[in-house]
C-alpha atoms as a PDB file:
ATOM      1  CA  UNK A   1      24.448  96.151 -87.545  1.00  0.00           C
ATOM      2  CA  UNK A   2      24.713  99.423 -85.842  1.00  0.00           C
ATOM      3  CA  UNK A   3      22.189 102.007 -85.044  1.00  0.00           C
ATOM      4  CA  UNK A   4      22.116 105.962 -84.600  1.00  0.00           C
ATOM      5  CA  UNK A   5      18.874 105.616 -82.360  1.00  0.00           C
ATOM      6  CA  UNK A   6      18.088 102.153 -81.020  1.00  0.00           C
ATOM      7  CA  UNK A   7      20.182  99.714 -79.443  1.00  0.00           C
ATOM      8  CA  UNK A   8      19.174  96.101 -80.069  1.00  0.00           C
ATOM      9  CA  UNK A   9      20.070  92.961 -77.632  1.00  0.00           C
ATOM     10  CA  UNK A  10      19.893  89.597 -78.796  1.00  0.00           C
ATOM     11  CA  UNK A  11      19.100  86.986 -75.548  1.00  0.00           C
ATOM     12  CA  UNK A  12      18.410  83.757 -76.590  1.00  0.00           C
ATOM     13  CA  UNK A  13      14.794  83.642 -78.175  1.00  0.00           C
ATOM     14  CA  UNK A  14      14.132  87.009 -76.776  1.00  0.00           C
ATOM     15  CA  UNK A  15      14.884  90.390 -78.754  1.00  0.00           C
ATOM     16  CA  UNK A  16      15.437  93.677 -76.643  1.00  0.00           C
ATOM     17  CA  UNK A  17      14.731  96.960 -79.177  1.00  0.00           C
ATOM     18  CA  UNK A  18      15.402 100.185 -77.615  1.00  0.00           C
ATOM     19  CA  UNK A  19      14.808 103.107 -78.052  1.00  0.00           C
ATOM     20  CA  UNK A  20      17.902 105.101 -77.445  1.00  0.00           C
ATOM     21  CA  UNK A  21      17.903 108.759 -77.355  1.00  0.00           C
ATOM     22  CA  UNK A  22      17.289 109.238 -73.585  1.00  0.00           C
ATOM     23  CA  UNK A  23      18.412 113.166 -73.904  1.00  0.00           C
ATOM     24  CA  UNK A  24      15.936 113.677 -76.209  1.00  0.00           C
ATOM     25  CA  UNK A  25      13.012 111.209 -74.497  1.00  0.00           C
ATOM     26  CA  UNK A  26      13.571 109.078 -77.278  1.00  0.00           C
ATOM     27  CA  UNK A  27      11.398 111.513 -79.918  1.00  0.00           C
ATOM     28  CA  UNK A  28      11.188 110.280 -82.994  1.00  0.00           C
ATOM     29  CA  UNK A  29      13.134 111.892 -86.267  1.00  0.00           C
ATOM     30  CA  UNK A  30      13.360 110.490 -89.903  1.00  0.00           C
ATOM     31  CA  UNK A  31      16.541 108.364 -88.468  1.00  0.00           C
ATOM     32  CA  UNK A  32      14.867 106.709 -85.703  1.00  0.00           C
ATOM     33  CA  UNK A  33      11.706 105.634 -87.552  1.00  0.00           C
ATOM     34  CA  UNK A  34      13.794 104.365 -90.547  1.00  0.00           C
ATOM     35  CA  UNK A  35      15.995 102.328 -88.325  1.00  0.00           C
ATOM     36  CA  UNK A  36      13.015 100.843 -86.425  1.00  0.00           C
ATOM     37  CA  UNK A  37      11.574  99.700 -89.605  1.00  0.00           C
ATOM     38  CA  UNK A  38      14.754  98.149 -90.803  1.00  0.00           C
ATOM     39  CA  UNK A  39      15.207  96.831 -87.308  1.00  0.00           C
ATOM     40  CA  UNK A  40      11.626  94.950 -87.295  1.00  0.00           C
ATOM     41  CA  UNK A  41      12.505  93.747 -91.038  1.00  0.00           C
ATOM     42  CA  UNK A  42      15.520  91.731 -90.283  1.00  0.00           C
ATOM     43  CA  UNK A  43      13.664  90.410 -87.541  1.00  0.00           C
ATOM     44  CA  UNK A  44      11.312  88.682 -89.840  1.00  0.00           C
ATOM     45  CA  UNK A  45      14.403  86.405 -91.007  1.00  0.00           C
ATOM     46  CA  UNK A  46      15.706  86.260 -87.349  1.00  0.00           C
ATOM     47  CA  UNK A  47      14.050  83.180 -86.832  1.00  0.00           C
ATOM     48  CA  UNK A  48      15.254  81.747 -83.105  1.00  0.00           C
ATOM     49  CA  UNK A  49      13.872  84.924 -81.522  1.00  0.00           C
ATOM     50  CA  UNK A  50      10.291  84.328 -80.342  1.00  0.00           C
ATOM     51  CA  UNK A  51      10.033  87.597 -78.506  1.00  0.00           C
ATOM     52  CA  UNK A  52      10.865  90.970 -79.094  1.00  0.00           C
ATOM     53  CA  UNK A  53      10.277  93.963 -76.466  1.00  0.00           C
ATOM     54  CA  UNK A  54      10.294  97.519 -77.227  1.00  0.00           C
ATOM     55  CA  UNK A  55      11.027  99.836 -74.953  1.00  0.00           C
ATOM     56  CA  UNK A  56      12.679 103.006 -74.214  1.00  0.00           C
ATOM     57  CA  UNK A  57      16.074 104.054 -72.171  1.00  0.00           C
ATOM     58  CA  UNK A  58      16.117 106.837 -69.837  1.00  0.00           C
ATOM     59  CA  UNK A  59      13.218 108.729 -68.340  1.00  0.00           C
ATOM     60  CA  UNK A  60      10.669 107.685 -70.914  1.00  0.00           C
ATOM     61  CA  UNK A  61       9.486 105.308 -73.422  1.00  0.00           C
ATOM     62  CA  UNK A  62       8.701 108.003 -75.916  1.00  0.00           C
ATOM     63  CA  UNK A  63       7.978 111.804 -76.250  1.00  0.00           C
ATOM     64  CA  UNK A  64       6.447 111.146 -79.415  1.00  0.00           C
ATOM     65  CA  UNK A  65       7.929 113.269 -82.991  1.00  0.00           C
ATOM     66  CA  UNK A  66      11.135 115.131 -82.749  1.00  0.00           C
ATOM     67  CA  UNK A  67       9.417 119.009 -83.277  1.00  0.00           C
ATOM     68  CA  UNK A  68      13.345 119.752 -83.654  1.00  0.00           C
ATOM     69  CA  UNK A  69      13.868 117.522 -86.301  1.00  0.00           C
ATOM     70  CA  UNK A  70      10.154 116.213 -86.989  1.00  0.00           C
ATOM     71  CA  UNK A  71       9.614 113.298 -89.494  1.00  0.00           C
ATOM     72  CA  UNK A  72       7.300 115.670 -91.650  1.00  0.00           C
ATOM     73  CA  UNK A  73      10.565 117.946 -92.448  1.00  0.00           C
ATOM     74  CA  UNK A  74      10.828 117.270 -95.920  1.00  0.00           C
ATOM     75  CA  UNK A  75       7.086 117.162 -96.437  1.00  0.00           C
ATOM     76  CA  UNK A  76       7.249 120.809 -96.431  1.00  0.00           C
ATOM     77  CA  UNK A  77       9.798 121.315 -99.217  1.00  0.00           C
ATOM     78  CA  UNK A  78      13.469 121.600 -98.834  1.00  0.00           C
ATOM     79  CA  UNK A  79      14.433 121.125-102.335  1.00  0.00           C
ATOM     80  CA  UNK A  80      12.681 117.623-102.035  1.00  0.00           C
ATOM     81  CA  UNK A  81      10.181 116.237-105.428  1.00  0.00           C
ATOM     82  CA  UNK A  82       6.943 114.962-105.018  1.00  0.00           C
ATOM     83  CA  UNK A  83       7.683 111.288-104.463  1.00  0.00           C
ATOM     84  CA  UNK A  84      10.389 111.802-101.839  1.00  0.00           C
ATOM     85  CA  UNK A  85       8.192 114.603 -99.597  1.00  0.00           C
ATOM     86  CA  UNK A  86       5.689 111.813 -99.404  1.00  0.00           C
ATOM     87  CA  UNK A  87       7.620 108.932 -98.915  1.00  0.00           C
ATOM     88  CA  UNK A  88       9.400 110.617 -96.054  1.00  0.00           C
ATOM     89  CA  UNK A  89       5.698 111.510 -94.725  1.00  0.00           C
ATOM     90  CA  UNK A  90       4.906 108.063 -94.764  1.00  0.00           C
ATOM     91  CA  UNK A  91       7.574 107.147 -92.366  1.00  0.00           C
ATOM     92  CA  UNK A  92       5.731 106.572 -89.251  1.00  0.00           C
ATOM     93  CA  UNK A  93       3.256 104.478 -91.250  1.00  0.00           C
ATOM     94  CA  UNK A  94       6.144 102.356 -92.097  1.00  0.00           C
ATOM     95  CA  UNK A  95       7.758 102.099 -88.916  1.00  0.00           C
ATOM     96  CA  UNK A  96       4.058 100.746 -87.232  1.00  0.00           C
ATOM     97  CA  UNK A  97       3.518  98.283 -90.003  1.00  0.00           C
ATOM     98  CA  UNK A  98       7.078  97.161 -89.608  1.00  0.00           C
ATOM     99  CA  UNK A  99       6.290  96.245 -86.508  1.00  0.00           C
ATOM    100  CA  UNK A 100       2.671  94.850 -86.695  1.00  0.00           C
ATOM    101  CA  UNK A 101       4.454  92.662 -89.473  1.00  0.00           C
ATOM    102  CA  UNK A 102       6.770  91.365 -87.043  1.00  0.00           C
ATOM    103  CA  UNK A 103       6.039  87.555 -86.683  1.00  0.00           C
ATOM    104  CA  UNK A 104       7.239  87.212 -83.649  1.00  0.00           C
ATOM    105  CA  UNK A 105       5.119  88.138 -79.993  1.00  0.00           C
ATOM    106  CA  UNK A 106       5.539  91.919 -79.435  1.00  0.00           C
ATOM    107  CA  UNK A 107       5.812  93.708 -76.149  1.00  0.00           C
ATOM    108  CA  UNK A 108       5.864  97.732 -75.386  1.00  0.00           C
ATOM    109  CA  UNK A 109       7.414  97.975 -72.030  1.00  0.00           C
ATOM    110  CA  UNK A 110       6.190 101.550 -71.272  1.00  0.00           C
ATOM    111  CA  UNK A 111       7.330 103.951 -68.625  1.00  0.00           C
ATOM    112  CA  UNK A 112       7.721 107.630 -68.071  1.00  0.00           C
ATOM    113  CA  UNK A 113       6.310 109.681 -71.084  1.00  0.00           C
ATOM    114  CA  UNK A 114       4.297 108.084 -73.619  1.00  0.00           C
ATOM    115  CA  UNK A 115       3.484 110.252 -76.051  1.00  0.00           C
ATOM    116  CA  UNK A 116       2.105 110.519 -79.623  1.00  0.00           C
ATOM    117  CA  UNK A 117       4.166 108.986 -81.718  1.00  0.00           C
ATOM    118  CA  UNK A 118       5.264 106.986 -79.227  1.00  0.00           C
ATOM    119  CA  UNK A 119       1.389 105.668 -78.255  1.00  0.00           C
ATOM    120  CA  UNK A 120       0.969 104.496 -81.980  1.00  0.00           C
ATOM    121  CA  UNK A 121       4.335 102.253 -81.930  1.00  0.00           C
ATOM    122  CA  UNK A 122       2.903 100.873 -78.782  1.00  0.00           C
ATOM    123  CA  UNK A 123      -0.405 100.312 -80.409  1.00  0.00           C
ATOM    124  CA  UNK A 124       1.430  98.064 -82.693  1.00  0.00           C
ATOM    125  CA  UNK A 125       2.805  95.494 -80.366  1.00  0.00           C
ATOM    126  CA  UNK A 126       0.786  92.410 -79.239  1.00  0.00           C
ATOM    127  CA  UNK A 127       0.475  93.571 -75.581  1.00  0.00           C
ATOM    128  CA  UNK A 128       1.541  96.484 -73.668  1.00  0.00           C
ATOM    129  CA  UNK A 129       3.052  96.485 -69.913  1.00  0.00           C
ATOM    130  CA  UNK A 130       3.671  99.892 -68.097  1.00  0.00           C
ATOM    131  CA  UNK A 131       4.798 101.299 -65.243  1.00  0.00           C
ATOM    132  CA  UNK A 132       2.013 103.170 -62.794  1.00  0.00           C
ATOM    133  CA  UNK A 133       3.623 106.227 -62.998  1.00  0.00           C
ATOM    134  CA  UNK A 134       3.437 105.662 -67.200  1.00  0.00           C
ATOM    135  CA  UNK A 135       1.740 108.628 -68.635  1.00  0.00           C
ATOM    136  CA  UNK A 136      -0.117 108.205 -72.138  1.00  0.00           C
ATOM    137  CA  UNK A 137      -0.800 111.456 -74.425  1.00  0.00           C
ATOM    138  CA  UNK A 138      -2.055 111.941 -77.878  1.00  0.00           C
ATOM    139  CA  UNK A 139      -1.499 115.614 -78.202  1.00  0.00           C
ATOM    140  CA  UNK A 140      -1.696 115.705 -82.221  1.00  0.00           C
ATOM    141  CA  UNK A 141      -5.287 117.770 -82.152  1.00  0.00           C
ATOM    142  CA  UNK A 142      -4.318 120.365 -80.267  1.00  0.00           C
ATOM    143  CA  UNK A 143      -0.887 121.086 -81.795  1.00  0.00           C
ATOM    144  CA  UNK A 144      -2.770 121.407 -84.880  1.00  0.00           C
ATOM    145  CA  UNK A 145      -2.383 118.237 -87.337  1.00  0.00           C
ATOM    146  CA  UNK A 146      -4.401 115.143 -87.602  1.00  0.00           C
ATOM    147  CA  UNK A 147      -3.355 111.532 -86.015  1.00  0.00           C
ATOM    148  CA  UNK A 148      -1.453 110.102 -88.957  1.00  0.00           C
ATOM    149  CA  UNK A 149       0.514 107.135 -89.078  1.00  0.00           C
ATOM    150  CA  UNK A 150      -2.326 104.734 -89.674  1.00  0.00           C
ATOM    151  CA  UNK A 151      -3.153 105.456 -85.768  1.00  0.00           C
ATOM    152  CA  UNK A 152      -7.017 106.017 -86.312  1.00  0.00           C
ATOM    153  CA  UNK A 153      -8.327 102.610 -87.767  1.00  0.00           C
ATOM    154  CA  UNK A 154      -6.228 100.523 -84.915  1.00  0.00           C
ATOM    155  CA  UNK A 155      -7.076 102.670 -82.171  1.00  0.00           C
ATOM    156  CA  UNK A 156     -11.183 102.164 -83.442  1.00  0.00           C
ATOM    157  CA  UNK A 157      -9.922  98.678 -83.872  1.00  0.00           C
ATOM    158  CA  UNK A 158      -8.548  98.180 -80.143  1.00  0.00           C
ATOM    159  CA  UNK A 159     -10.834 100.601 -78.138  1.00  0.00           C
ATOM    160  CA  UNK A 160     -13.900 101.260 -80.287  1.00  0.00           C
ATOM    161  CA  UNK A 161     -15.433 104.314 -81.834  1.00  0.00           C
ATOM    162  CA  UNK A 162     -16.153 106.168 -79.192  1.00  0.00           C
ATOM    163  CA  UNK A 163     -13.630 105.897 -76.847  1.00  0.00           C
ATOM    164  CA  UNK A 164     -10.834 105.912 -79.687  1.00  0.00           C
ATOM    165  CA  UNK A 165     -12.493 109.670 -80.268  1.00  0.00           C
ATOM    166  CA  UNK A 166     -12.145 110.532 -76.749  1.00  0.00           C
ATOM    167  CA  UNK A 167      -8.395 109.858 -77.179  1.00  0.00           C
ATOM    168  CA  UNK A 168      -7.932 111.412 -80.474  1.00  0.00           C
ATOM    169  CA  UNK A 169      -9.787 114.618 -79.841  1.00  0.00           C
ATOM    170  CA  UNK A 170      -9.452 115.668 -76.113  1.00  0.00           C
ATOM    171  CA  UNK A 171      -6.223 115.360 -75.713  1.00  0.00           C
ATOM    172  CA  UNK A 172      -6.094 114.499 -72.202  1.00  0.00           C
ATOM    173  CA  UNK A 173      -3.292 113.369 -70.361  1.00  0.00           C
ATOM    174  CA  UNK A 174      -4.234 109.501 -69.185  1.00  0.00           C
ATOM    175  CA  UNK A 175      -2.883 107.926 -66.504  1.00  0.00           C
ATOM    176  CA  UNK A 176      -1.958 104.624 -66.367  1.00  0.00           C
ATOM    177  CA  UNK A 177      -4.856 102.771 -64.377  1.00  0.00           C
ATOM    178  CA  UNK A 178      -7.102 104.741 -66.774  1.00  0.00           C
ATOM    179  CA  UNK A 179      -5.027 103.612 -69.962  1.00  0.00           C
ATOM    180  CA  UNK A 180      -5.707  99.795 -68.429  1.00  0.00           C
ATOM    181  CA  UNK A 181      -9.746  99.825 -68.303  1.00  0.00           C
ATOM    182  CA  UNK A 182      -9.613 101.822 -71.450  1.00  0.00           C
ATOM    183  CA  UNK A 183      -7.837  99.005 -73.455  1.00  0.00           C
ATOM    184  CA  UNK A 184      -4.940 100.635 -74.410  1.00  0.00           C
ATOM    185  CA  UNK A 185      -2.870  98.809 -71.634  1.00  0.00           C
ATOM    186  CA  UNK A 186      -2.420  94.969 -70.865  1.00  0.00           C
ATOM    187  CA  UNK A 187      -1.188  95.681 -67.314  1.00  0.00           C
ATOM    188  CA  UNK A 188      -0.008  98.268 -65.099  1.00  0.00           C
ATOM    189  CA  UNK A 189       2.723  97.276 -62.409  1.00  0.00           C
ATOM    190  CA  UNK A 190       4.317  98.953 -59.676  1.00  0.00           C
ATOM    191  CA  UNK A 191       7.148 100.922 -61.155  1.00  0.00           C
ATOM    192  CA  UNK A 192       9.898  99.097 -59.655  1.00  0.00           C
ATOM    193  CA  UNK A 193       8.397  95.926 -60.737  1.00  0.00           C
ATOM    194  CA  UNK A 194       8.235  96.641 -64.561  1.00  0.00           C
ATOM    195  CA  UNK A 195      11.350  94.888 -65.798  1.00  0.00           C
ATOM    196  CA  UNK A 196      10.560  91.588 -63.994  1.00  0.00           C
ATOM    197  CA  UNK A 197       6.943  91.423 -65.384  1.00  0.00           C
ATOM    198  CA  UNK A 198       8.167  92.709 -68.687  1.00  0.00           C
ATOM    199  CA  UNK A 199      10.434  89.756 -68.375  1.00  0.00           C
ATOM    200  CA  UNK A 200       8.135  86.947 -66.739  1.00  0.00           C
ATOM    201  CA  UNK A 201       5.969  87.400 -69.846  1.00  0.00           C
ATOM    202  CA  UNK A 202       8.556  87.677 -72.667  1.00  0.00           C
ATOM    203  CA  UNK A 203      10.074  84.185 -71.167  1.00  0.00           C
ATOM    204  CA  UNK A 204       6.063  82.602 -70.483  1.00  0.00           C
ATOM    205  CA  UNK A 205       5.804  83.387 -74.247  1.00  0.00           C
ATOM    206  CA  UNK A 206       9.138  82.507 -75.338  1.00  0.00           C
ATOM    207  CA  UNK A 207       8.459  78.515 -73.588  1.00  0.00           C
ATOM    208  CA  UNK A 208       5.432  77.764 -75.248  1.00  0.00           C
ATOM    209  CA  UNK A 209       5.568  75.741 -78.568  1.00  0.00           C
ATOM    210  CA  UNK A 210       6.954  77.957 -81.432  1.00  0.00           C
ATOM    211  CA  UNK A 211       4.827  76.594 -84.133  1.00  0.00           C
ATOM    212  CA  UNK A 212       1.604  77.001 -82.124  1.00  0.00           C
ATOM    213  CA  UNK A 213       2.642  80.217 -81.187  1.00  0.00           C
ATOM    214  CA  UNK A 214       3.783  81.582 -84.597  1.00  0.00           C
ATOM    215  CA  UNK A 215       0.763  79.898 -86.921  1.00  0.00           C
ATOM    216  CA  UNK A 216      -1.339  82.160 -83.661  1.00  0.00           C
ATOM    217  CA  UNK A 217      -0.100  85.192 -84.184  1.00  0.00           C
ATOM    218  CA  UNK A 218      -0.461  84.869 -87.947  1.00  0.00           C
ATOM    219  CA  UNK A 219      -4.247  83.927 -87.095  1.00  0.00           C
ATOM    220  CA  UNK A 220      -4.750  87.250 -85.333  1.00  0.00           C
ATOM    221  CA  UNK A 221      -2.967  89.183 -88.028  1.00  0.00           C
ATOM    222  CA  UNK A 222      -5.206  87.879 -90.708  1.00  0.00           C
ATOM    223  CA  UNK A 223      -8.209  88.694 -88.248  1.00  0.00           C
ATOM    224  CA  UNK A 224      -7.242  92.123 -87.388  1.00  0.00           C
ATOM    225  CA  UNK A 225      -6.351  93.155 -91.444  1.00  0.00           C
ATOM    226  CA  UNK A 226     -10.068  92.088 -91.954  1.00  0.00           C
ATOM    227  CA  UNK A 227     -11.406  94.425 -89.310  1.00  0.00           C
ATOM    228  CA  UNK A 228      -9.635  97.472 -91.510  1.00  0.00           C
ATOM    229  CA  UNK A 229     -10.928  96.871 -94.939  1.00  0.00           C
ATOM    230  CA  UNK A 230     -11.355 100.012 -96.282  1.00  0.00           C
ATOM    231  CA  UNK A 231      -8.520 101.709 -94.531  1.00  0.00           C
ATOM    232  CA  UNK A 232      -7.719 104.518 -96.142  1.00  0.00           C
ATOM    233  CA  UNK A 233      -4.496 105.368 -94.154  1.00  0.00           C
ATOM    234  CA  UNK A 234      -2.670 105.370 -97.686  1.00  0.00           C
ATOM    235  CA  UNK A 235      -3.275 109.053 -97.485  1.00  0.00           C
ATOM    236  CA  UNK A 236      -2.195 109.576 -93.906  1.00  0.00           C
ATOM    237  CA  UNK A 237       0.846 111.282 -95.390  1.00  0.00           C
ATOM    238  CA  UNK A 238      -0.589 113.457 -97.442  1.00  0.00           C
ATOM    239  CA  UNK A 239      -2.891 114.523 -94.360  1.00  0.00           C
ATOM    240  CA  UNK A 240       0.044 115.012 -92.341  1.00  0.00           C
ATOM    241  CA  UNK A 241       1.658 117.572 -94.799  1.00  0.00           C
ATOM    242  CA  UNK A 242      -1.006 119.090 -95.453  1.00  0.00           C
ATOM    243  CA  UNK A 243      -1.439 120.008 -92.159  1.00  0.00           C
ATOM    244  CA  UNK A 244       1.855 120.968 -91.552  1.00  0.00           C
ATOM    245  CA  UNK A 245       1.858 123.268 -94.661  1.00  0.00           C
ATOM    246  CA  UNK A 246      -0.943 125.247 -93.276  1.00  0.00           C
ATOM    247  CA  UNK A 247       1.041 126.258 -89.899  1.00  0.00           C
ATOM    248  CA  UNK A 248       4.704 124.505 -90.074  1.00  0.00           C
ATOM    249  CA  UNK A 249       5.765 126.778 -86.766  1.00  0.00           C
ATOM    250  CA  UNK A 250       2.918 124.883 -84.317  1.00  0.00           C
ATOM    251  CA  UNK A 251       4.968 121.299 -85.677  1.00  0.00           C
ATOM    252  CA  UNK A 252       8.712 122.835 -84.549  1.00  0.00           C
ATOM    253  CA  UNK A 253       7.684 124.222 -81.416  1.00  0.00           C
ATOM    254  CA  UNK A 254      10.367 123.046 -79.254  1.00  0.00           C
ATOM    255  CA  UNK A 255       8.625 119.296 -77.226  1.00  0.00           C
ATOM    256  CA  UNK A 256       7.116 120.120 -73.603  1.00  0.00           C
ATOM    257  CA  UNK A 257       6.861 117.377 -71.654  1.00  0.00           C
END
């Protein structure tokens, strides 16, 4: 199957999924988050590959939502009912459980820009390998709208309260190394050395017993559902168009990166 915004290579038991609008930083429109969701579907029934890697081609993994062609659009009217301006506001919520659902190991091979959007869809992968020069931004705060996507409860989840609030509401631009001891990295590699590492642990993974492996990852799946009972992300949508309601011109700025 072909794609509009990702390019996906098929190498024995390891899955490549890329990201693939490098003149746009690979931002993230309605298009690209439907396609990763259908992408990480079929995957589920894809059952020789063992490992899939997400990354991003060009300059960066990720510069987070499209503000040209944001996945909120519709949320804000265009002729659109009820149902559809909140099913299209639910997108990104999608696209990360899509992947989270994903039975097989998932790695976010990060480089360049990583930003918003693009954080949460690493925050959904089993580990996460970047490049030193990797930077990591969650800008959402200060452009005006909350962290949607069913970001909050996984970031608490992964880097506890407090730190997941110094993320969320300073904004600040993280290096790498500081991404690492904060828990929101596995490793950080020399940038030239990305691709082999990325590769050394998709093929470690990929050798080790299947069965083990897959009844594993089902173990931590059931353990980290039970750590968000109560998640109310349901309503993340409605958040985010509320918010962009309010001031829709702060969402469309043109991306500054």
């Amino acid at each position: 199957m072909s794609h509009t915004t990702l390019t996906v290579e098929h190498d024995g038991p390891i899955t490549r999924v890329w990201l693939d609008r490098p003149a746009k930083l690979n931002a993230l429109n309605p298009t690209a988050l439907e396609e990763i969701v259908t992408v990480f579907d079929g995957l589920q029934q894809r059952f020789d590959t063992q490992v899939v890697v997400l990354g991003g081609r060009g300059r960066a993994f990720c510069a987070g939502a499209d503000r040209t062609d944001p996945p909120a659009r519709l949320a804000r009217g265009s002729g659109a009912g009820a149902r559809e301006r909140r099913w299209v506001s639910q997108l990104g919520r999608r696209a990360l459980e899509a992947i989270e659902r994903c039975e097989a190991i998932t790695i976010a091979r990060l480089h360049g820009h990583v930003i918003g959007g693009g954080v949460v869809l690493a925050m959904a992968c089993d580990f996460r390998l970047a490049a030193a020069s990797a930077l990591l931004h969650v800008p959402e705060v200060d452009l005006g709208i909350p962290l949607t996507w069913g970001a909050v409860p996984r970031l608490i989840r992964e880097l506890g309260m407090a730190r997941a609030k110094e993320v969320v509401l300073l904004c600040d631009r993280i290096d790498a190394a500081r991404a690492e001891r904060l828990g929101l990295l596995n490793a950080v590699v020399a940038d030239e050395a990305l691709d082999a590492t990325v590769d050394d642990w998709a093929r470690r993974l990929a050798a080790k017993p299947p069965w083990a492996v897959h009844m594993t990852k089902t173990q931590f799946q059931a353990y980290g559902q039970a750590t968000t009972n109560g998640d109310v992300t349901a309503s993340d949508g409605d958040l985010l168009a509320a918010a962009t309601a309010e001031d829709p011109s702060r969402f469309m700025m043109p991306s500054k990166t």
